[in-house]
Each structure stands twice: as C-alpha cells, then as structure tokens.
N, C-alpha and C. Protein backbone atom coordinates (compact mmCIF):
# COMPACT_ATOMS: atom_id res chain seq x y z
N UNK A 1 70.16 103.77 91.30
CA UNK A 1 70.80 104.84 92.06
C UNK A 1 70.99 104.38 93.51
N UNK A 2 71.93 104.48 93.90
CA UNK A 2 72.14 104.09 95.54
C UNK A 2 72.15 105.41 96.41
N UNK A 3 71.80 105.09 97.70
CA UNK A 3 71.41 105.80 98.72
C UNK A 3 72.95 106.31 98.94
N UNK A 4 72.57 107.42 99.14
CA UNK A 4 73.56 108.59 99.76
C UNK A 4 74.14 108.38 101.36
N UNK A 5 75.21 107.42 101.16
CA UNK A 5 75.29 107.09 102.71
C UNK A 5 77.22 107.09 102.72
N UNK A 6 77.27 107.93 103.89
CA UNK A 6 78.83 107.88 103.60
C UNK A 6 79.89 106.62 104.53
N UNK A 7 78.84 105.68 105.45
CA UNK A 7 79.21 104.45 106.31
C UNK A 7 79.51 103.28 104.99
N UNK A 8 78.43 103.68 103.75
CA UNK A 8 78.79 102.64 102.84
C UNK A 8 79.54 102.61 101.94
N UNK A 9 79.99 104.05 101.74
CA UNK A 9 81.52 104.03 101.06
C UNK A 9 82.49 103.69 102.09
N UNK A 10 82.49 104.36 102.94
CA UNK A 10 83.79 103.57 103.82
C UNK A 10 83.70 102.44 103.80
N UNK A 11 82.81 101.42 103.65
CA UNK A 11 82.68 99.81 104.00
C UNK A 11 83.59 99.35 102.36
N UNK A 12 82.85 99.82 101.27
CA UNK A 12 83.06 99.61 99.90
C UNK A 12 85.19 99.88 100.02
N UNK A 13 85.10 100.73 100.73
CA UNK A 13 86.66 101.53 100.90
C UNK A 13 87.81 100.49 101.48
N UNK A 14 86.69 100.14 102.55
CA UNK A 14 87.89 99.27 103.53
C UNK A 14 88.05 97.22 102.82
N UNK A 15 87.62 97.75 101.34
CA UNK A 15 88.00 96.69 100.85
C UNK A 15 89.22 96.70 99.94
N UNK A 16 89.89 97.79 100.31
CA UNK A 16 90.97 98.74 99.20
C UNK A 16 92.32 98.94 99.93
N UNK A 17 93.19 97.62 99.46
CA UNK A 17 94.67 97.57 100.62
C UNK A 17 95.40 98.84 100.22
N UNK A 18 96.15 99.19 101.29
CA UNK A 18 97.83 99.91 101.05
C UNK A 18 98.64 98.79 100.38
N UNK A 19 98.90 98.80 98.74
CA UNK A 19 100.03 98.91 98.31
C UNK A 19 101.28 98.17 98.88
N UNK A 20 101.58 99.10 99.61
CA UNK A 20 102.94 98.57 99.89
C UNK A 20 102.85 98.24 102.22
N UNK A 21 102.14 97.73 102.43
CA UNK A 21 101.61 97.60 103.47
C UNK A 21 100.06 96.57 103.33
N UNK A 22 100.24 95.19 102.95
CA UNK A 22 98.70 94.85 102.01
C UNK A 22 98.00 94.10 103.39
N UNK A 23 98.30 94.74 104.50
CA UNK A 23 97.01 93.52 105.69
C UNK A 23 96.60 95.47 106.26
N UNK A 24 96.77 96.29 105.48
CA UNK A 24 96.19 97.61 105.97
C UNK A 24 95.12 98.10 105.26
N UNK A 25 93.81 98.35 105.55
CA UNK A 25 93.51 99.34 104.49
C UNK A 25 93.21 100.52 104.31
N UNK A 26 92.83 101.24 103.06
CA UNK A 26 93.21 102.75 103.22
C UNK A 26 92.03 103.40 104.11
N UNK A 27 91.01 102.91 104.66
CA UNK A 27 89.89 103.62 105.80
C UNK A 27 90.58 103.38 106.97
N UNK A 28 91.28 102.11 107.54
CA UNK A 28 91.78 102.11 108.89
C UNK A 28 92.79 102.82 108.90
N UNK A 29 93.92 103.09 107.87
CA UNK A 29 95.30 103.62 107.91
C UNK A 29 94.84 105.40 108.20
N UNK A 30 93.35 106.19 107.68
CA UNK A 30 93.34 107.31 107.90
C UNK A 30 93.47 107.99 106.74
N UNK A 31 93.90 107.16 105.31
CA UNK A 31 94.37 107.84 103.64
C UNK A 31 93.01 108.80 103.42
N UNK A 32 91.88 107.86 103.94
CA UNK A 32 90.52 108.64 103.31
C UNK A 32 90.22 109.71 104.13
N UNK A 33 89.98 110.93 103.67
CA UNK A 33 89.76 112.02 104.36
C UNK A 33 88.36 112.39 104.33
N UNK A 34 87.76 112.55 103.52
CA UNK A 34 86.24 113.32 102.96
C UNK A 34 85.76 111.85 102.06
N UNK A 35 84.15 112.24 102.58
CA UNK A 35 83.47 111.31 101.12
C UNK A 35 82.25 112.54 101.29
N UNK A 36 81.94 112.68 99.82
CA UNK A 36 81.32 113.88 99.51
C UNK A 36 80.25 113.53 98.50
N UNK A 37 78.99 113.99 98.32
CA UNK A 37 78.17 113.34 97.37
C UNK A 37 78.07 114.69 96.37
N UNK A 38 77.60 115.01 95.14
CA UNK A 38 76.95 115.75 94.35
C UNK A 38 76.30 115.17 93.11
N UNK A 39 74.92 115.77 92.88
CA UNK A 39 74.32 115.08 91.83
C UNK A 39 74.92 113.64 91.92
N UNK A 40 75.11 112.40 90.87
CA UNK A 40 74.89 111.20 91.35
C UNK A 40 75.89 110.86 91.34
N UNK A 41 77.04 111.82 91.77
CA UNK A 41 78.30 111.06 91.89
C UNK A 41 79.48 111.11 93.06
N UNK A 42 79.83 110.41 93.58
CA UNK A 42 80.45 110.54 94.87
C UNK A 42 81.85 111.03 94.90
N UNK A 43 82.83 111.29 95.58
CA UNK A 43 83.88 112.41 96.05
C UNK A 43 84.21 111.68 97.30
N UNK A 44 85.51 111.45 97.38
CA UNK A 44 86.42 110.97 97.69
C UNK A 44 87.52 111.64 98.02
N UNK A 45 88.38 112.08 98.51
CA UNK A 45 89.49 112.95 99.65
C UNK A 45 90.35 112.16 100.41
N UNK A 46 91.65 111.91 99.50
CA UNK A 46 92.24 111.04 99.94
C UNK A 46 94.00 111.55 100.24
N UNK A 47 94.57 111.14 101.66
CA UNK A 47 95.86 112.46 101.61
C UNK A 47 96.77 111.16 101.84
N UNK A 48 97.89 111.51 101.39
CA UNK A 48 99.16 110.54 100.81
C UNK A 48 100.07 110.38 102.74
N UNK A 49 100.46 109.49 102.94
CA UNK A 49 101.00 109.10 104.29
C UNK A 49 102.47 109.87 104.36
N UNK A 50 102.65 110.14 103.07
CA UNK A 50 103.96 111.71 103.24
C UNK A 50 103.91 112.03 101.89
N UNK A 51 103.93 113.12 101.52
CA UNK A 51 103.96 113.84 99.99
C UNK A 51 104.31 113.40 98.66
N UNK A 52 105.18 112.52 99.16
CA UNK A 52 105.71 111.67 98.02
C UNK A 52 105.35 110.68 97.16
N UNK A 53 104.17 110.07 98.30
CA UNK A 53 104.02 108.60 98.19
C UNK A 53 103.80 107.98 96.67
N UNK A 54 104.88 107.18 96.45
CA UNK A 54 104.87 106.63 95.12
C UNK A 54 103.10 105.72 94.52
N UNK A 55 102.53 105.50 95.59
CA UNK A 55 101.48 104.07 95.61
C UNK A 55 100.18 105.10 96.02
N UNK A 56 99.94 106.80 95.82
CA UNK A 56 98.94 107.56 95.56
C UNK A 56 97.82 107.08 94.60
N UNK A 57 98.78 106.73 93.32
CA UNK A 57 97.92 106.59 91.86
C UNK A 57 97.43 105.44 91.64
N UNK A 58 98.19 104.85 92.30
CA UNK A 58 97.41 103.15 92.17
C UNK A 58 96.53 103.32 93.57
N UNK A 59 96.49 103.74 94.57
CA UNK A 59 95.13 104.04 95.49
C UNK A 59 94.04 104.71 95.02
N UNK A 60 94.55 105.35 94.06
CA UNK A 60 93.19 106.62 93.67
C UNK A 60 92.47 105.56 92.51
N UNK A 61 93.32 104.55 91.70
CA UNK A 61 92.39 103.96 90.91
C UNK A 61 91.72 102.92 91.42
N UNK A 62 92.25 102.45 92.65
CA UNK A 62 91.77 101.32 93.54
C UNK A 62 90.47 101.24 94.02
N UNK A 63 90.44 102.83 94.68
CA UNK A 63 89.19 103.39 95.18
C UNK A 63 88.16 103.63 93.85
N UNK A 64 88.65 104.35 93.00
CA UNK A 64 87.72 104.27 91.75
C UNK A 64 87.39 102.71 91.51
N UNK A 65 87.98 101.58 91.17
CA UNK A 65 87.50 100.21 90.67
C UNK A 65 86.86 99.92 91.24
N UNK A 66 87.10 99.72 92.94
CA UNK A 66 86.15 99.47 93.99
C UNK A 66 84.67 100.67 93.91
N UNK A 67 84.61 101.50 94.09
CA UNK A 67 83.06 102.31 93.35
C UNK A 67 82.66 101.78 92.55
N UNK A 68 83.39 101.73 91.52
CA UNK A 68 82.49 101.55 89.94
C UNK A 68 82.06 99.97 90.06
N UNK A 69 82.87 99.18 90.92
CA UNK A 69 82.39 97.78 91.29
C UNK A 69 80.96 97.65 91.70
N UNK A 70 80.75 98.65 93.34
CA UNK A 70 79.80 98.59 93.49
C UNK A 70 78.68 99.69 92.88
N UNK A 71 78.66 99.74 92.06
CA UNK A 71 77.86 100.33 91.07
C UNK A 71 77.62 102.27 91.02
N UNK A 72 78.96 102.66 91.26
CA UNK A 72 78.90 103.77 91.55
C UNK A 72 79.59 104.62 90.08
N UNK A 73 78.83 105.62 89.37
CA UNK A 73 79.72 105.82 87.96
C UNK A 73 79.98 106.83 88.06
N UNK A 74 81.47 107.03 87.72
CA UNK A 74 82.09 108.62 87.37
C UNK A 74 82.65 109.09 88.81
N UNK A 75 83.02 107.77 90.20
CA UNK A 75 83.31 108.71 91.55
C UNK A 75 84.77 109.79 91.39
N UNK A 76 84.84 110.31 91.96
CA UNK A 76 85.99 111.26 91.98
C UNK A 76 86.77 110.69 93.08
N UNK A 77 87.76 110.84 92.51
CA UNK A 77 88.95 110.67 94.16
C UNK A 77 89.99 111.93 93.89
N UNK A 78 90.21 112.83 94.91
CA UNK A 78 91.43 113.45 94.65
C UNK A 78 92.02 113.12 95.67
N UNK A 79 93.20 113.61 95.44
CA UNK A 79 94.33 113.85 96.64
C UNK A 79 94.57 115.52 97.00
N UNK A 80 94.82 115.39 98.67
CA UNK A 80 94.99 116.40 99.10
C UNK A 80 96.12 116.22 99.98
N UNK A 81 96.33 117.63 99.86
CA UNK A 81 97.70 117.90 100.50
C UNK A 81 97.42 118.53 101.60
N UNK A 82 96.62 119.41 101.62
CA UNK A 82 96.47 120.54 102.92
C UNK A 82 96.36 120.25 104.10
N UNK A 83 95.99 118.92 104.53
CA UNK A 83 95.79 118.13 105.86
C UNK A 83 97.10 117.28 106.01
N UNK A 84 98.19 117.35 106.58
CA UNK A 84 99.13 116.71 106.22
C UNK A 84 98.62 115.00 107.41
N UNK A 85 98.96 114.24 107.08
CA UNK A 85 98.83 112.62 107.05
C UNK A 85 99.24 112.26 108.46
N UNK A 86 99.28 112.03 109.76
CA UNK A 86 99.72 111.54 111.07
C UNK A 86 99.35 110.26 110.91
N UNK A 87 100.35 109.28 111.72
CA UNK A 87 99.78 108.30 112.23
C UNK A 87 98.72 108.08 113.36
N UNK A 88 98.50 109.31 113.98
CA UNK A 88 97.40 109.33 114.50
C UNK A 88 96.02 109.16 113.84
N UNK A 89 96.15 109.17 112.58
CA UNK A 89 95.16 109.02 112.06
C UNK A 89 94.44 107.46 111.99
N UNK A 90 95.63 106.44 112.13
CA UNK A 90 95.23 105.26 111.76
C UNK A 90 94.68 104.58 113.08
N UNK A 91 93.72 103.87 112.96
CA UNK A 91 93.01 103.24 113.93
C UNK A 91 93.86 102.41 114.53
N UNK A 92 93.10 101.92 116.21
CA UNK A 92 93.74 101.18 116.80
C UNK A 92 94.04 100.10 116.51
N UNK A 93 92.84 99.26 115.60
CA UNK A 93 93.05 98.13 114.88
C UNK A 93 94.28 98.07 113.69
N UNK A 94 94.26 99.12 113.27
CA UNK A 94 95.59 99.15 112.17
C UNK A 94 97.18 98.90 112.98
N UNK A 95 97.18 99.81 113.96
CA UNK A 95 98.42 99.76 114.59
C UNK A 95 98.54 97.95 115.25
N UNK A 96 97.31 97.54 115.23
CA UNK A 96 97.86 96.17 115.91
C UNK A 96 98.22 95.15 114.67
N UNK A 97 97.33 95.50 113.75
CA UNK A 97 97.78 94.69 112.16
C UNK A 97 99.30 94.82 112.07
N UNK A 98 99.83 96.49 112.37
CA UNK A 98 101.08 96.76 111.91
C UNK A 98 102.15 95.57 112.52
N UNK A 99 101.87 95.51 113.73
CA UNK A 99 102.48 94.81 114.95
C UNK A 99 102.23 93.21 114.37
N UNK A 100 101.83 92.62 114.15
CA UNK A 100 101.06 91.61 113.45
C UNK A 100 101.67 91.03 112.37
N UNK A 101 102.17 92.29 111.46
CA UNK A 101 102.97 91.94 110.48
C UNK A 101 104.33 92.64 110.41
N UNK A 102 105.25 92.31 111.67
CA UNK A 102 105.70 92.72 111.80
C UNK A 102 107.13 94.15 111.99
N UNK A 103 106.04 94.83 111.73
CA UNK A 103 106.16 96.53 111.85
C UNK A 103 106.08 97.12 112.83
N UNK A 104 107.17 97.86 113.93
CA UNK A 104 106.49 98.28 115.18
C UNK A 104 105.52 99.65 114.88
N UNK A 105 104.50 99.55 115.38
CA UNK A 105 103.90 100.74 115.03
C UNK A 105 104.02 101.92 116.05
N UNK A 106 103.20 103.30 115.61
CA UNK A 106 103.73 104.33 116.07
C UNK A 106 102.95 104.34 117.28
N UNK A 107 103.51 105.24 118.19
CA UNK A 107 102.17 105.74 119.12
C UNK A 107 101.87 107.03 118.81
N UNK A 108 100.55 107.64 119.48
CA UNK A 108 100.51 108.41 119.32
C UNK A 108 101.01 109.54 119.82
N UNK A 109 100.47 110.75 119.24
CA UNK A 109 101.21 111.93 120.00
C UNK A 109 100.88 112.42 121.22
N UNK A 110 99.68 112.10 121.43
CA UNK A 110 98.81 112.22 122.47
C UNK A 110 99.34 111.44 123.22
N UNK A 111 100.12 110.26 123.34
CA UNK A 111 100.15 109.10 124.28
C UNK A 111 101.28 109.78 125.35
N UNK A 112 101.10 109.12 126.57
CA UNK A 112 102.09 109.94 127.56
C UNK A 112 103.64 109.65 127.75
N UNK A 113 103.92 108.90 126.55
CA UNK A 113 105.44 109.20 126.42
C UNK A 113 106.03 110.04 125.65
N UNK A 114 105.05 110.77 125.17
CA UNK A 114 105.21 111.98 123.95
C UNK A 114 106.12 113.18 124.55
N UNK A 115 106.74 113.77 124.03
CA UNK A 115 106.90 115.08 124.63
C UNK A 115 106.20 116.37 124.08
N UNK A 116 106.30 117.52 124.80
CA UNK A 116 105.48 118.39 124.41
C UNK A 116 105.42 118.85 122.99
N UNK A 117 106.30 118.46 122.35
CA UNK A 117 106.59 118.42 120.47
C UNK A 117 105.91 117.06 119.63
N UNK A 118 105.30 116.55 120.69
CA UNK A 118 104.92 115.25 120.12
C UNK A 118 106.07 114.24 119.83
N UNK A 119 107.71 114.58 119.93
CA UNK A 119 108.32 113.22 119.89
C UNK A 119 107.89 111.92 120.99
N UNK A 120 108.61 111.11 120.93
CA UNK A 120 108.58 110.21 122.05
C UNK A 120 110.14 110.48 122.22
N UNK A 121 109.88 110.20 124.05
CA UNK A 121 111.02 109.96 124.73
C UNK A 121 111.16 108.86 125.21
N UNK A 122 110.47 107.71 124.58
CA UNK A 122 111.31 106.36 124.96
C UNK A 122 111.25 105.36 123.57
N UNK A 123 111.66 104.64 123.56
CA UNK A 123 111.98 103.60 122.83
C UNK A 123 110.94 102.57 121.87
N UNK A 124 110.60 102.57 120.80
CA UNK A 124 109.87 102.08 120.50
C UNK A 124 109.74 100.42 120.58
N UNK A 125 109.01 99.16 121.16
CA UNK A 125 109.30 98.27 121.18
C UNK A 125 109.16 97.68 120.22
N UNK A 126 110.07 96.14 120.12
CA UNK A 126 110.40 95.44 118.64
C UNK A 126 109.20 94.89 118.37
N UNK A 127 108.45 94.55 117.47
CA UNK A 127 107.24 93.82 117.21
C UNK A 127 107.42 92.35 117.18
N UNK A 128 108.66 91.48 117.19
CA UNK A 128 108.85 90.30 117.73
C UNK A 128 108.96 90.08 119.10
N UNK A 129 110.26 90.84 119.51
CA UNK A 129 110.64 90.25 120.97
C UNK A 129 110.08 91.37 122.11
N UNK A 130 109.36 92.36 121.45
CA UNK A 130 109.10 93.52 122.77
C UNK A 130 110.26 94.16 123.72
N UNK A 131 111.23 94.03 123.44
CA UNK A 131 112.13 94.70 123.86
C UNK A 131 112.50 95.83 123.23
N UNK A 132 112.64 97.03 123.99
CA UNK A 132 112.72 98.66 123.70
C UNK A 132 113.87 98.90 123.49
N UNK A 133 114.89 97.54 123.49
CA UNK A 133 116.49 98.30 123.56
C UNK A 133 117.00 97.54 122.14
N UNK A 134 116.50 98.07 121.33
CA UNK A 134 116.38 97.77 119.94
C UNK A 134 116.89 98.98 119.13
C-alpha cells in the first residue's frame, strides 16, 4: 500500500506527455486539476485545454498506465468540465518549453498588456525571431 501523498502523484503525473504537444506535460500544462484519495484508490481530475480535445482519452489512459505502473490499482481519472482550462494554468516552465519548441506561448491575463477583458493589446512575439510584427 503506498502512502497517501498527493506531491507523489503529481511526480508519477509529470511523467505523462500532451499528445499532441510531447516536450509538455499534463502537471505543468495545468490538465490535472484534483488528486483525491478514498479507501485504496486514488482520483484524479483532469480538464481538457478546450472541450473538444480529441487527445482527452488517450490522457486519461496515460495517467491510468502511469498509476498502475507505479503500483497504484483501480486509480480513477475523470474529466471535468466545470473549471474551464486557461493558459494561465500552465506553469512558467511550460510556457518556456512552448517557446523552445517553437510555439509562441500565451501570456497571461494577469500580465500588464492584458486588457481589462483579459485580451492582450499587443502583439504576441515570434518564438524564432522575437519580433511582434508577425
């Protein structure tokens, strides 16, 4: 039986790529929402990066293989909808991966080029040449 620790599912987690994005994974990107224990089996809360996302079902079994790897039987993963998905969610380290492999990534909404709706009012820069007039 393993210790009830929810730092060591995320660790077990962040061995579990995005699909269609594979130098990301689903703990830095923000997919994992909840890890939940009951009786000896763990719970998992995982929300899709927009409603649609084709690469849900192959994450939800990903996260299951990775559990049952590390010796975890019967974990649950659902998906939820009710929290809808921001890129604010994804860590700072993710957004520089994004950049990395060349994807400009988002900023946040919080950041001070945002407007009060959370768009941005300037230009996102290119992830090769850094130029905003792209």
């Amino acid at each position: 039986m393993h210790e009830r620790n929810e730092e060591d599912i995320r660790t077990i987690l962040s061995e579990v790529l995005d699909p269609e994005i594979p130098v990301l994974n689903v703990v830095e990107m923000g997919i994992v929402r909840n890890i939940s224990f009951e009786n000896e089996s763990v719970q998992v809360a995982i929300a899709p990066t927009y409603s649609g996302c084709p690469a849900m079902r192959t994450i939800e079994g990903e996260i299951e293989l990775a559990l049952n790897k590390a010796g975890y039987v019967n974990p649950e993963v659902t998906t939820v909808y009710s929290e809808l998905w921001s890129s604010d969610f994804m860590t700072t380290e993710a957004k520089q991966k994004l950049e990395e492999y060349g994807i400009a990534p988002p900023l946040s909404t919080d950041h001070p080029d945002a407007d009060l709706d959370g768009s941005l009012n300037r230009s996102i820069s290119c992830p090769f040449c850094k130029s905003v007039e792209t």
